[in-house]
Every structure is written in C-alpha cells, then in structure tokens.
C-alpha atoms as a PDB file:
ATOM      1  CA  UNK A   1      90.285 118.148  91.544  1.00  0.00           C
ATOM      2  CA  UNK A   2      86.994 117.223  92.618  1.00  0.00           C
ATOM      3  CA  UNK A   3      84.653 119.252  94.190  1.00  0.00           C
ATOM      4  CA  UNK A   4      82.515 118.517  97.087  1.00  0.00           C
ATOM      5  CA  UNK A   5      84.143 115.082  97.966  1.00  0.00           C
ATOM      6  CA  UNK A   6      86.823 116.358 100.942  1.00  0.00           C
ATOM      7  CA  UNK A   7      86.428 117.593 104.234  1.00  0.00           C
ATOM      8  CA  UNK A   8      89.638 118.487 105.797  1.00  0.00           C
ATOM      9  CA  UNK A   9      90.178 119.405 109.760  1.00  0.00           C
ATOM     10  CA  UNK A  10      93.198 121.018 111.450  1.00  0.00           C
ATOM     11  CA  UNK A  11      92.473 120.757 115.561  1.00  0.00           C
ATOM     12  CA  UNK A  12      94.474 120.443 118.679  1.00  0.00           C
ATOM     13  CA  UNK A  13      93.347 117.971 121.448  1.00  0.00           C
ATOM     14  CA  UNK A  14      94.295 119.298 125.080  1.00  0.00           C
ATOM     15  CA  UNK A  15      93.797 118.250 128.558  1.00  0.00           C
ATOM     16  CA  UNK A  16      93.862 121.085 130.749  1.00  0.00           C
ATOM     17  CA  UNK A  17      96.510 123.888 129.019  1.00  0.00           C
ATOM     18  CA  UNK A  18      98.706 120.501 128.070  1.00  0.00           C
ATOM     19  CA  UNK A  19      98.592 119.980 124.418  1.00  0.00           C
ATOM     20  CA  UNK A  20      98.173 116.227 123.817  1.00  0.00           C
ATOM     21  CA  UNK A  21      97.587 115.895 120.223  1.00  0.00           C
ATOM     22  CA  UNK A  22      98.047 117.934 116.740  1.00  0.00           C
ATOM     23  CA  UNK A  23      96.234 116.293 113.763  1.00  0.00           C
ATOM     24  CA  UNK A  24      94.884 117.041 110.486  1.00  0.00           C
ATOM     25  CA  UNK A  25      91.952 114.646 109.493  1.00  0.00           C
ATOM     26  CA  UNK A  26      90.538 114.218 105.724  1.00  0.00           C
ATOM     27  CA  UNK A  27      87.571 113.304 105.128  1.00  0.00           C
ATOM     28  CA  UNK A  28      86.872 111.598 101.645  1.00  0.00           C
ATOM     29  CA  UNK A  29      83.183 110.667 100.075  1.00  0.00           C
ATOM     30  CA  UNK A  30      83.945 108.469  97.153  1.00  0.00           C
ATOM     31  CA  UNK A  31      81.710 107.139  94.520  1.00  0.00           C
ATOM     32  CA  UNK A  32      80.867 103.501  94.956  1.00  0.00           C
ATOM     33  CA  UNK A  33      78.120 101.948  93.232  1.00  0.00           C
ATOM     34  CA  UNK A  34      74.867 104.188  94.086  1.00  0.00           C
ATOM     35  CA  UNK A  35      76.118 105.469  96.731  1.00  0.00           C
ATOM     36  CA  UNK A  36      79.953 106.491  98.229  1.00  0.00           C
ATOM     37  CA  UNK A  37      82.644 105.293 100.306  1.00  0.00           C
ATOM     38  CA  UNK A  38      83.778 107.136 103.258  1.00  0.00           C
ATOM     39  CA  UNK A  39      87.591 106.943 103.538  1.00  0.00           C
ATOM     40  CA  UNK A  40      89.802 108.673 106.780  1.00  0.00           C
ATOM     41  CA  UNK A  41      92.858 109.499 106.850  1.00  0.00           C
ATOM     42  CA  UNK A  42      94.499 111.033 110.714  1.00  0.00           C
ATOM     43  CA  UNK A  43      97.950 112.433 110.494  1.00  0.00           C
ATOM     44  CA  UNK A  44      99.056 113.306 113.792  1.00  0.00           C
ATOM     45  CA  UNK A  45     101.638 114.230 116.629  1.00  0.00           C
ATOM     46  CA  UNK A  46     101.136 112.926 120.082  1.00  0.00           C
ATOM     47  CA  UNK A  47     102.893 115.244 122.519  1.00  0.00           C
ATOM     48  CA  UNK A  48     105.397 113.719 125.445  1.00  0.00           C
ATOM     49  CA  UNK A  49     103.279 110.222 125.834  1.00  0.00           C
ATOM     50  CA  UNK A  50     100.487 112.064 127.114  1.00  0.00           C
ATOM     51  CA  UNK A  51      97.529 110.431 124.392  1.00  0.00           C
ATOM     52  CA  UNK A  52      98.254 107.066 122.440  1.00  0.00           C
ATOM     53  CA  UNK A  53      97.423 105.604 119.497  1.00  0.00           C
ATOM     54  CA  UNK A  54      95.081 102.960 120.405  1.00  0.00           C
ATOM     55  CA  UNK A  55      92.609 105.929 122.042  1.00  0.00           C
ATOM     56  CA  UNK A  56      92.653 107.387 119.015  1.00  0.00           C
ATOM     57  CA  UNK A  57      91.393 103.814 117.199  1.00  0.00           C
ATOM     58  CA  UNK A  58      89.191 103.311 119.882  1.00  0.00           C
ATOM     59  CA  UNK A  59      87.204 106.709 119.401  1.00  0.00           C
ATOM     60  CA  UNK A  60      87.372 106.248 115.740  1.00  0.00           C
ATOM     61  CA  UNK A  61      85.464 103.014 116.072  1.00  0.00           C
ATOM     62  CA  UNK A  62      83.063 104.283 118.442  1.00  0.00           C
ATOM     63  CA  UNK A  63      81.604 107.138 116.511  1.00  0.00           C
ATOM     64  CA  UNK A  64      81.995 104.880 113.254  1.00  0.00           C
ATOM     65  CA  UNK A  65      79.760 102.291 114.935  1.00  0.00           C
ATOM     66  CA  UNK A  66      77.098 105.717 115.760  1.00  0.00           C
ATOM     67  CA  UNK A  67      77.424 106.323 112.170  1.00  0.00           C
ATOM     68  CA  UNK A  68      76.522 103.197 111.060  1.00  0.00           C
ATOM     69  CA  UNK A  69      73.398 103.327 113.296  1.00  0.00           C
ATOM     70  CA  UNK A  70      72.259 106.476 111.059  1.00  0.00           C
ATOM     71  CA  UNK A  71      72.506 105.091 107.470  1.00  0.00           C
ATOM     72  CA  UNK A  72      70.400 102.262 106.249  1.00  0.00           C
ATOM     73  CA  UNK A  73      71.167  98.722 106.337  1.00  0.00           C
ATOM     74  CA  UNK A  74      72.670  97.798 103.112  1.00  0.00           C
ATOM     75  CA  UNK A  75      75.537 100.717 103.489  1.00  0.00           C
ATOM     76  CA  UNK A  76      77.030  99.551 106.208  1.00  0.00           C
END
C-alpha cells in the first residue's frame, strides 16, 4: 500500500427522485518524473437508459480541460 496516492468516491447521480447513475470513482496520483500522473478509473451502473456513457466522457473531458487550465504548462 501506498499512502496518500488514492482518492476514492462512492456517489449516486439523480434527476429528480430517479436514480440515473451508481459509480465509484478512484482517483490515483502517480509518480512520474518530478511530478505525478493523474490516472481515473469510473465503474458504474446506468439505471433504465436514463444517463449514457458518452455524457459521462463528455463531463470527464470538460472538467479535465478546467484542470489543465490550473497547472502549469509543461504538465499538461
């Protein structure tokens, strides 16, 4: 094991009292040079068609991209 490298996250995504999507999200900093790669991993359950994939790539992305705006330029 090692410490301070893994954030995990158990949430429920709902619209309205209609559960949409279960997931459990990790989190990983690993060393990389001077500095650390960030690595996700999503496991999930999409509930009776009502979320898709592709949203789910499509937020990723975005608040990747917002990420990115925050570290300097070499680390992205």
């Amino acid at each position: 094991m090692v410490s301070d490298t893994r954030l995990t996250s158990l949430y429920t995504m709902r619209q309205g009292d209609t559960a949409i999507f279960s997931g459990i999200l990790t989190v990983e900093f690993l060393p990389e040079g001077t500095g650390c790669q960030l690595r996700l991993t999503e496991q999930g359950v999409f509930y009776d068609g009502h979320d898709l994939p592709g949203n789910h790539k499509l937020g990723y992305q975005a608040m990747l991209a917002a990420l990115r705006r925050f570290l300097p330029p070499d680390a992205a």
